[in-house]
Protein backbone atom coordinates (compact mmCIF):
# COMPACT_ATOMS: atom_id res chain seq x y z
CA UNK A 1 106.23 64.92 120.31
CA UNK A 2 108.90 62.16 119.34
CA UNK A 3 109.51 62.82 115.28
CA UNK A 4 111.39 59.73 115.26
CA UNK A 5 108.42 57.23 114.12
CA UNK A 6 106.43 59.54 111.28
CA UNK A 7 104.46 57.98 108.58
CA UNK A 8 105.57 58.48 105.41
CA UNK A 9 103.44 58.60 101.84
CA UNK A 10 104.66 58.25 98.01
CA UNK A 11 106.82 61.36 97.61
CA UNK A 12 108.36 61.63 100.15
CA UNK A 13 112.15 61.63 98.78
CA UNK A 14 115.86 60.46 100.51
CA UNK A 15 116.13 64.26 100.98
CA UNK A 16 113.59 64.11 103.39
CA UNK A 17 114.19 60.81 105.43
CA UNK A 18 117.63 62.38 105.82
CA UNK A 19 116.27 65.31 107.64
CA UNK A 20 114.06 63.32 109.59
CA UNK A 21 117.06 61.10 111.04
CA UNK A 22 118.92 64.73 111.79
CA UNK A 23 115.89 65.28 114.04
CA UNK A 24 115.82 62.29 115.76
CA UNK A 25 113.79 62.55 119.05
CA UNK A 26 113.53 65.76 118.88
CA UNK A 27 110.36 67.81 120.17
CA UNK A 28 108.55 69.82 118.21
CA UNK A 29 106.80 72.88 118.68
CA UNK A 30 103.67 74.82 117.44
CA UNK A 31 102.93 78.78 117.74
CA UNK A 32 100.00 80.57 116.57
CA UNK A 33 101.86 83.93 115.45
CA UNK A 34 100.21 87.21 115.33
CA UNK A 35 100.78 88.18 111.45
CA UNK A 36 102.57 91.07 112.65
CA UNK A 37 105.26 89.41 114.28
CA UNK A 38 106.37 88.00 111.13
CA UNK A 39 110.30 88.57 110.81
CA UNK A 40 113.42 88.53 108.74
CA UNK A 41 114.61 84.95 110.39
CA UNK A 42 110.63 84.06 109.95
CA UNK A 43 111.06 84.67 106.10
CA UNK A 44 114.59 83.06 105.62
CA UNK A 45 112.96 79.69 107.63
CA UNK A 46 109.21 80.40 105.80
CA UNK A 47 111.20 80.07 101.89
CA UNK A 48 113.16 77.03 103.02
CA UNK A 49 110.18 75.40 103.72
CA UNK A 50 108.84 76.27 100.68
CA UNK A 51 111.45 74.89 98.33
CA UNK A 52 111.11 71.53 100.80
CA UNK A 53 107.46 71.42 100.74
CA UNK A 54 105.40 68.27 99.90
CA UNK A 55 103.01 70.06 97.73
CA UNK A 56 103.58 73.30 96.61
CA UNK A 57 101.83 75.93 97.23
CA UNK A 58 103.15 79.57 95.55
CA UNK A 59 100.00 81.47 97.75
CA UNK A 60 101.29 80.46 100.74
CA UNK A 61 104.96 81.50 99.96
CA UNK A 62 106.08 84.93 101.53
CA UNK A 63 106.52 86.65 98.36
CA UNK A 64 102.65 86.18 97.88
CA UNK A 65 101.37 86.00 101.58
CA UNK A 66 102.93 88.97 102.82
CA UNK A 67 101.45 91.24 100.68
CA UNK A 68 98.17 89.66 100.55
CA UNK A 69 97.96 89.99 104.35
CA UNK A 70 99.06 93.67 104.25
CA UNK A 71 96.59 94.20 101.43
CA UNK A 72 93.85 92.28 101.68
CA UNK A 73 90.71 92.94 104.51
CA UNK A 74 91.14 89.74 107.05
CA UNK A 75 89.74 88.94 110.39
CA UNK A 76 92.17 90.64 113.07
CA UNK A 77 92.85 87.21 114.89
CA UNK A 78 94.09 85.75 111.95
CA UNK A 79 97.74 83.91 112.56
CA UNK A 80 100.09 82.01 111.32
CA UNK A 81 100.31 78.47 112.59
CA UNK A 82 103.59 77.32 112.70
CA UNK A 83 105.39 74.12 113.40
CA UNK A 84 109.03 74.22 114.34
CA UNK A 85 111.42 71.94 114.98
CA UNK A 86 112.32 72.83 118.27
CA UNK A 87 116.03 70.91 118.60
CA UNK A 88 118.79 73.47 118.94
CA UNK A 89 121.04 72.89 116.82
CA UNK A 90 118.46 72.43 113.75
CA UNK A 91 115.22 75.32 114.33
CA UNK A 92 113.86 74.56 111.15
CA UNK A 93 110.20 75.03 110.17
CA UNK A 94 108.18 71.80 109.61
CA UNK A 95 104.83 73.33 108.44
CA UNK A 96 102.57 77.01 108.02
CA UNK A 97 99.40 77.45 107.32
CA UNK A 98 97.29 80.93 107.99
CA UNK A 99 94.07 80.52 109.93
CA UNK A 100 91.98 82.46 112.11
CA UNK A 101 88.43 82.64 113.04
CA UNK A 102 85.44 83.15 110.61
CA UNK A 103 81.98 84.60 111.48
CA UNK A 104 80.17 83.57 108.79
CA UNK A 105 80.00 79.68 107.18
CA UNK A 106 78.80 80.57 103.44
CA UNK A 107 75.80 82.12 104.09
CA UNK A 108 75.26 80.80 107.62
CA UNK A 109 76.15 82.90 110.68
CA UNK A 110 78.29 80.08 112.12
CA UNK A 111 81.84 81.19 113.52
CA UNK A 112 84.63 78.71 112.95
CA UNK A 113 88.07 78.29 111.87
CA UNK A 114 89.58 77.74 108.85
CA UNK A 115 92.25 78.56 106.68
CA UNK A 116 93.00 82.27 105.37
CA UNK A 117 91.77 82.71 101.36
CA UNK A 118 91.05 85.21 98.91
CA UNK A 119 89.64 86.20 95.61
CA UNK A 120 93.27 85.84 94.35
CA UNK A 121 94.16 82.51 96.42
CA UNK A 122 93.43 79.69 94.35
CA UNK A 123 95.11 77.35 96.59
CA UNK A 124 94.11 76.10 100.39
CA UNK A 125 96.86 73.08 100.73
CA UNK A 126 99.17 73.88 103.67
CA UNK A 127 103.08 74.33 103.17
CA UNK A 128 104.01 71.01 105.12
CA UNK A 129 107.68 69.77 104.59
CA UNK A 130 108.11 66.20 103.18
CA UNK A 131 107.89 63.67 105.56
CA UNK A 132 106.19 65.64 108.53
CA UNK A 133 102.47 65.72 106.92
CA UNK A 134 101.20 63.67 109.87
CA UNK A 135 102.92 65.19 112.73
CA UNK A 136 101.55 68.59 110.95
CA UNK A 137 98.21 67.27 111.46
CA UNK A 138 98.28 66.83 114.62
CA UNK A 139 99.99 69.54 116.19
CA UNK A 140 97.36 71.75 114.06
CA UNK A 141 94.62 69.39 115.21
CA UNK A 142 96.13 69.87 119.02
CA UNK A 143 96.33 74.01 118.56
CA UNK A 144 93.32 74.66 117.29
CA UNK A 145 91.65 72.31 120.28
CA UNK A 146 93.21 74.42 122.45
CA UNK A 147 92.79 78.04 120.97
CA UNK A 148 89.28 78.24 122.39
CA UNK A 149 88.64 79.63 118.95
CA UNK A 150 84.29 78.47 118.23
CA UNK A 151 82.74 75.93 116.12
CA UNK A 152 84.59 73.36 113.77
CA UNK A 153 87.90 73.47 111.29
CA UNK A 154 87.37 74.53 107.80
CA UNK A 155 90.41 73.62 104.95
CA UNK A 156 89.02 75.60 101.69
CA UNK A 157 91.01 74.93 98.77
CA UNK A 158 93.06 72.14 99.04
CA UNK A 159 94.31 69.56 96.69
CA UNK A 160 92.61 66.05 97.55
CA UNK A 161 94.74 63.06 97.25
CA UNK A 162 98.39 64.18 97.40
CA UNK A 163 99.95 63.23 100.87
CA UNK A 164 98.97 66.23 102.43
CA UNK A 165 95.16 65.31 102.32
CA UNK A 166 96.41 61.52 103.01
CA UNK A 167 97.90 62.71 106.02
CA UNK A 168 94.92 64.23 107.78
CA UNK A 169 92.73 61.37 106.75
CA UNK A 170 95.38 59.36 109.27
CA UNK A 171 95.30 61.57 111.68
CA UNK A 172 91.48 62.34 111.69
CA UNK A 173 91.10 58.36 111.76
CA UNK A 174 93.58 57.76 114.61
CA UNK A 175 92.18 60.42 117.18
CA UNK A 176 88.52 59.26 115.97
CA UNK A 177 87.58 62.72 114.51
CA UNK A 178 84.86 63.23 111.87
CA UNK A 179 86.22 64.65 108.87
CA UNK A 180 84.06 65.17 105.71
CA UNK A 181 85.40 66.51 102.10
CA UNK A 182 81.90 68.48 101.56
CA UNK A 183 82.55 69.95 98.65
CA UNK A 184 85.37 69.43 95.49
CA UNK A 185 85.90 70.76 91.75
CA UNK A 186 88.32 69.17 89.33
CA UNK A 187 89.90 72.05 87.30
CA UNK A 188 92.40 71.99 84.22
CA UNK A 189 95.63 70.52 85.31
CA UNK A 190 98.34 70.12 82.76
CA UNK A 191 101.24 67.08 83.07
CA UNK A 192 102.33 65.12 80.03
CA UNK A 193 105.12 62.77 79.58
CA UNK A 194 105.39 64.08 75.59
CA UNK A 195 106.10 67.39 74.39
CA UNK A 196 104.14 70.38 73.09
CA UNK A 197 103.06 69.10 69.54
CA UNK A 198 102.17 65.60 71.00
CA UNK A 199 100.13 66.73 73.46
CA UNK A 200 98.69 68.73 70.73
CA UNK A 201 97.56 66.81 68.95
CA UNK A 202 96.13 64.33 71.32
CA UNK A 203 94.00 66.68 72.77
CA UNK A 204 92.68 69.35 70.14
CA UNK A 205 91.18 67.68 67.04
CA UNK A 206 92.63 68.38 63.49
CA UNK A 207 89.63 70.99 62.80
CA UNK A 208 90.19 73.42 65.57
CA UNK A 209 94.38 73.13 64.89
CA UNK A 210 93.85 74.16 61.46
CA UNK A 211 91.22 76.86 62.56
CA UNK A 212 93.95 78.28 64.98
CA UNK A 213 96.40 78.12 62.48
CA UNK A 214 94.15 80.06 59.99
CA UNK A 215 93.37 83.07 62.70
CA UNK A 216 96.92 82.82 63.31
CA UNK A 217 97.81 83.72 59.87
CA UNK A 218 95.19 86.84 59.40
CA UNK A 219 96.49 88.26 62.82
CA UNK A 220 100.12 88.19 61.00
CA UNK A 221 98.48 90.02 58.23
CA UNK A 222 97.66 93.17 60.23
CA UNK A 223 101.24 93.80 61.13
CA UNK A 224 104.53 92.76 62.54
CA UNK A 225 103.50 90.21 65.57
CA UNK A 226 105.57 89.04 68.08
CA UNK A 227 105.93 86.18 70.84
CA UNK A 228 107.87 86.70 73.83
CA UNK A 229 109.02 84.64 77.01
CA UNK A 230 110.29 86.12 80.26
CA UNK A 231 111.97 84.93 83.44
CA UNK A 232 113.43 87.44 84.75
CA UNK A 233 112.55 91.17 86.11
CA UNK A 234 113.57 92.97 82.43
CA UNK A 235 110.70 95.96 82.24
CA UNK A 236 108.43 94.57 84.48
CA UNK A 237 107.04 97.27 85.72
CA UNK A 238 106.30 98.87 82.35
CA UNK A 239 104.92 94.95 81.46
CA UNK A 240 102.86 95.02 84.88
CA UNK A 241 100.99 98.54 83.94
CA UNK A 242 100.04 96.97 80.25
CA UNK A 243 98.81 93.51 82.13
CA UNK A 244 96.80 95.79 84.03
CA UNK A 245 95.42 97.91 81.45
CA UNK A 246 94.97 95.20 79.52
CA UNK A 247 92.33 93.65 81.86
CA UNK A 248 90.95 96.87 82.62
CA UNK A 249 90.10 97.40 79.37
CA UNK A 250 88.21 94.00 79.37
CA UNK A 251 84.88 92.38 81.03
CA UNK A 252 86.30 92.29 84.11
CA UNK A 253 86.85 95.70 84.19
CA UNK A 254 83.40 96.13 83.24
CA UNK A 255 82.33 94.00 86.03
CA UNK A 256 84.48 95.59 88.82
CA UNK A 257 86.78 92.35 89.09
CA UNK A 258 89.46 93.61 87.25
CA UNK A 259 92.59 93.51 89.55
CA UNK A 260 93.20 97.41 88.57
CA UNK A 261 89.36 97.84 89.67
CA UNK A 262 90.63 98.46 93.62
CA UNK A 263 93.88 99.68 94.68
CA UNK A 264 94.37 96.49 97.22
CA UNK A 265 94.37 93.77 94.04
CA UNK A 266 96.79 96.29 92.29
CA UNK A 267 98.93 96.21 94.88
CA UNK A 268 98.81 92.47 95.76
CA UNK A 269 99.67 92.32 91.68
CA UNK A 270 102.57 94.26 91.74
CA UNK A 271 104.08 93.32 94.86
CA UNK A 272 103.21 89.50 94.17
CA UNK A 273 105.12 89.69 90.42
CA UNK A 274 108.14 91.83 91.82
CA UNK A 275 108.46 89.02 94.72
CA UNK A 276 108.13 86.03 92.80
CA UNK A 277 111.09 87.82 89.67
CA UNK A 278 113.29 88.54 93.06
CA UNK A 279 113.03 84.51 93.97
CA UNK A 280 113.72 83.28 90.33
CA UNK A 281 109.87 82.11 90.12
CA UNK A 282 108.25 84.30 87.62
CA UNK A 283 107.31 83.34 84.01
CA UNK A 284 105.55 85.82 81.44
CA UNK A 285 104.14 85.61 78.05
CA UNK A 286 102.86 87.74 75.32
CA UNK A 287 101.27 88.29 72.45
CA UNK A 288 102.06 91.66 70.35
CA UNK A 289 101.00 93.28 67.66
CA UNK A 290 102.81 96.11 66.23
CA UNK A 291 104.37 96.27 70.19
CA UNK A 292 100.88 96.69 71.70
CA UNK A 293 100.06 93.43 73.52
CA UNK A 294 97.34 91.32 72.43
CA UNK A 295 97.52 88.68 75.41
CA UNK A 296 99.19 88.49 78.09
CA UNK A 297 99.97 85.33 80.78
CA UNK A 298 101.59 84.89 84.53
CA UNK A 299 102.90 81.83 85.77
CA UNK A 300 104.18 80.99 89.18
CA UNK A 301 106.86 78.45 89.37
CA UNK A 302 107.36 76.83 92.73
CA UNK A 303 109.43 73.05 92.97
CA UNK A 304 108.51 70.80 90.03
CA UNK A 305 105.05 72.66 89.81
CA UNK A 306 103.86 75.77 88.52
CA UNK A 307 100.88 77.76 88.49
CA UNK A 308 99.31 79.65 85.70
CA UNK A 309 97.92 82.67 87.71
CA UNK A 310 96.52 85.48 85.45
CA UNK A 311 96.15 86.35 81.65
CA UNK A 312 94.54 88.85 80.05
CA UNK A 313 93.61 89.73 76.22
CA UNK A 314 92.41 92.41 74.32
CA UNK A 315 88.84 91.68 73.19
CA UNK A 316 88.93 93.86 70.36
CA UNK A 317 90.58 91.17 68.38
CA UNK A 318 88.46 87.93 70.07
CA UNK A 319 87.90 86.81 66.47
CA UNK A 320 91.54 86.00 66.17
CA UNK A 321 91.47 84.01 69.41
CA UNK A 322 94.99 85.59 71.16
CA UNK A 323 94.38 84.13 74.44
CA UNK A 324 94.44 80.30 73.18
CA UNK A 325 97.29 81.59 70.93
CA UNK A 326 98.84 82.22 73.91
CA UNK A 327 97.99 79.24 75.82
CA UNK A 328 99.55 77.39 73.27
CA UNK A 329 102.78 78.76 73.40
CA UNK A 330 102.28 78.34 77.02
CA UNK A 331 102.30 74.22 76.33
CA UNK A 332 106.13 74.72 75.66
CA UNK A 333 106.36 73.94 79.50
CA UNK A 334 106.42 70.65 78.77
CA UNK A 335 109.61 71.07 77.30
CA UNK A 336 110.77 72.47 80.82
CA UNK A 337 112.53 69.12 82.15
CA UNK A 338 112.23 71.34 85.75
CA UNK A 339 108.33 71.57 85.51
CA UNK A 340 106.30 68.63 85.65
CA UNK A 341 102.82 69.73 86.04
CA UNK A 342 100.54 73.40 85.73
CA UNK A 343 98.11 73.63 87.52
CA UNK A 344 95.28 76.22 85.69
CA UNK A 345 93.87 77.76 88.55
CA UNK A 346 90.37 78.13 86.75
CA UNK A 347 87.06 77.67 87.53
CA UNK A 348 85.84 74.25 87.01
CA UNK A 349 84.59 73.61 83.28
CA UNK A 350 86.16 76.93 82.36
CA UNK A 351 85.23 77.16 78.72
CA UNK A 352 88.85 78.11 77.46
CA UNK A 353 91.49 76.01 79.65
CA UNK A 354 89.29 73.16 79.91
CA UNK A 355 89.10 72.48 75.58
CA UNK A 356 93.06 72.63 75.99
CA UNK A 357 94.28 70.76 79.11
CA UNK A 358 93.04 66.93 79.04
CA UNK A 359 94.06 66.65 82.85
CA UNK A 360 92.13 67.61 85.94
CA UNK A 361 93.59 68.66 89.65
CA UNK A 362 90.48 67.79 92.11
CA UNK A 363 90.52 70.52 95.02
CA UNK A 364 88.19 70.33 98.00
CA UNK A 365 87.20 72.06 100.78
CA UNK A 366 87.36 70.22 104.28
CA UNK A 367 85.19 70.00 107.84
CA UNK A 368 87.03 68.65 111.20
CA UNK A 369 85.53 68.60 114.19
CA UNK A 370 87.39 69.99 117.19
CA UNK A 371 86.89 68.75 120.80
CA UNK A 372 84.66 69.71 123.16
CA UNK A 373 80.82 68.86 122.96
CA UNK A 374 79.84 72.58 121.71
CA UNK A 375 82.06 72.62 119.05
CA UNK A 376 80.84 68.71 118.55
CA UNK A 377 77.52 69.85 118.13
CA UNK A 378 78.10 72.90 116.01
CA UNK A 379 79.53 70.72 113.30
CA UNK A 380 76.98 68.01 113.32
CA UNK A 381 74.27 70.52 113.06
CA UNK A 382 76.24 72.30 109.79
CA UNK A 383 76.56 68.94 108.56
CA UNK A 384 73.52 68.22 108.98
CA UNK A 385 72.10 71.25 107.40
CA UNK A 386 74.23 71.06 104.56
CA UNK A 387 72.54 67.39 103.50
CA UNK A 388 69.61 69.06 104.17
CA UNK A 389 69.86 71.84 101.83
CA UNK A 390 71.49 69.32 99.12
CA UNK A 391 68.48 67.41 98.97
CA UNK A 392 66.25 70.55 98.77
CA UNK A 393 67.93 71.73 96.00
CA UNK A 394 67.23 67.96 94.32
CA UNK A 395 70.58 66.04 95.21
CA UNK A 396 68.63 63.40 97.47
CA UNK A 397 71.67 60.98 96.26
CA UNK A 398 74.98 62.24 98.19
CA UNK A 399 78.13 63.03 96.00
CA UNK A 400 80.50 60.00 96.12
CA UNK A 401 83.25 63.00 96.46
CA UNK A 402 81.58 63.80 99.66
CA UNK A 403 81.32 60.84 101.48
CA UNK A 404 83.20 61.36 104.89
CA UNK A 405 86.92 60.14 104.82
């Protein structure tokens, strides 16, 4: 494909167009990769990518992949789908997303394809670098066609509205595919132009401030408490453990979600955190009392974004309200002139993030059709059966959010 004539979207910086002159003409090329193929010269191209990428995307870098694939139960075709660029004297990689085929569609027994997620992944968007979202599209679009994988394509989890999700409107416009968002959340998303106190007090009224600051003050009272701020690999594994036990100790570990509840999540945990400190992209908080954490908080820092991954609190002392303690010194990001936005990874309406962060990031999960009339009519009848099943369960009136793009 010639790379010389690609679309470009808001965002897309002089870095980029620079690279894309470099190109030039040049073809590209795409390669579904067994995951076990994945090498050293993979890795060096895969975090080069990363730091380039339109939208990042820190569970889709190798320091959180890798270990996910090697820890986490996935379907044995599952790849990598990579897009080089093929010239010579430049083999850099363009895009990479994992897929594979699914046998199940939510509770339907419909195969398809779709992108590879987790308990842990809160994240979908593919790693595309800036400038190449379209041409991504539709070497993916042109792969998958040919895979003679079943059914449709299914993109869980990714942002809607950044260039990215631009870019595969184009694409599914231009080769006349149907491609419906059926299904998006908008969950805390943090990004302010002010700092820490502004934002503040903008968005928590003067009652709950001075209610924080009185729990605040009776926490202080039992004891010598302390705030700390890491970016860097000093005791983590000793800080890891007490994350861990922290949880544990909690209602997910009650509940069997706790990440120290199986040794897979554990891993993935330890492995992910060790990565992310060895690439400079690791942030940690606590709370302390007397040395013995209260709360705890991981972030994930990845371009001009980050991502607040896990926390954890000691329920013992709910009444004095450590994890939004925490979360407040967390707003000192704004002060970070390298971070412009957090993105909360909770739950929509989650009752904690949600009272604090003013600003939402909308996240959707995708349907494509692929060619060929069974796969055609495998995603018409899904579709069909999803409207179906909305309007049993009383939505006769069709989101506006899921209107096909």
């Amino acid at each position: 494909m010639d790379l010389s004539g690609l679309q470009t979207f808001e965002g897309t910086d002089i870095r980029a167009n620079r690279f894309r002159e470099r190109l030039g003409g040049a073809e590209c090329q795409a390669i579904l990769l067994p995951v076990s193929d994945i090498d050293a010269n993979l890795v060096h191209a895969w975090n080069e990518l990363a730091a380039e990428a339109s939208e990042p995307n820190i569970f889709y870098e190798s320091w959180f992949l890798r270990p996910a694939m090697a820890k986490i139960d996935h379907h044995p075709d599952l790849r990598l789908f990579l897009l080089w660029a093929a010239d010579p004297g430049h083999s850099a990689l363009l895009g990479l997303l994992p897929i594979g085929p699914i046998d199940r569609f939510g509770r339907w027994p419909v195969p398809h394809v779709q992108n590879w997620v987790h308990h842990n992944c809160f994240l979908g968007t593919p790693l595309v670098r800036k400038g190449f979202e379209q041409v991504f599209w539709e070497q993916l679009m042109t792969t998958v066609d040919g895979s003679g994988w079943p059914g449709f394509l299914h993109i869980n989890g990714m942002t809607i509205g950044g260039p990215v999700e631009q870019a595969l409107g184009v694409v599914s416009g231009t080769q006349k595919r149907r491609c419906d968002l059926v299904h998006s959340e908008a969950r805390a998303f943090l990004q302010s132009d002010g700092g820490s106190e502004d934002y503040l007090k903008a968005n928590i009224r003067g009652k709950k401030r001075k209610e924080l600051r009185r729990q605040a003050k009776r926490l202080d009272e039992l004891g010598a408490v302390t705030y700390a701020h890491h970016c860097d690999a000093r005791d983590l594994e000793q800080w890891i453990d007490e994350f861990l036990e922290l949880e544990r100790r909690g209602w997910k570990g009650f509940g069997g979600s706790a990440l120290d509840s199986e040794e897979q999540t554990r891993q993935l945990f330890e492995e992910a955190l060790t990565g992310a400190a060895k690439a400079g992209q690791l942030e940690r908080h606590d709370i302390r009392l007397e040395g013995e954490p209260l709360a705890m908080l991981v972030n994930f820092h990845s371009g001009r974004g980050s991502f607040s991954f896990k926390t954890a609190f000691d329920e013992a002392f709910a009444r004095f309200s450590p994890g939004v303690l925490l979360q407040l010194e967390n707003l000192k990001i704004l002060e970070n002139p390298a971070i412009d936005w957090m993105d909360s990874c909770a739950a929509e309406d989650h009752p904690m993030i949600d009272s604090i962060w003013s600003g939402r990031r909308h996240v959707g999960r995708f349907s494509i059709e692929l060619k060929g009339i069974s796969r055609r009519s495998v995603f018409r009848g899904v579709r069909l059966g999803e409207k179906l099943m909305a309007r049993i369960k009383g939505r006769a009136t069709q989101d506006p959010m899921e209107a096909q793009i």
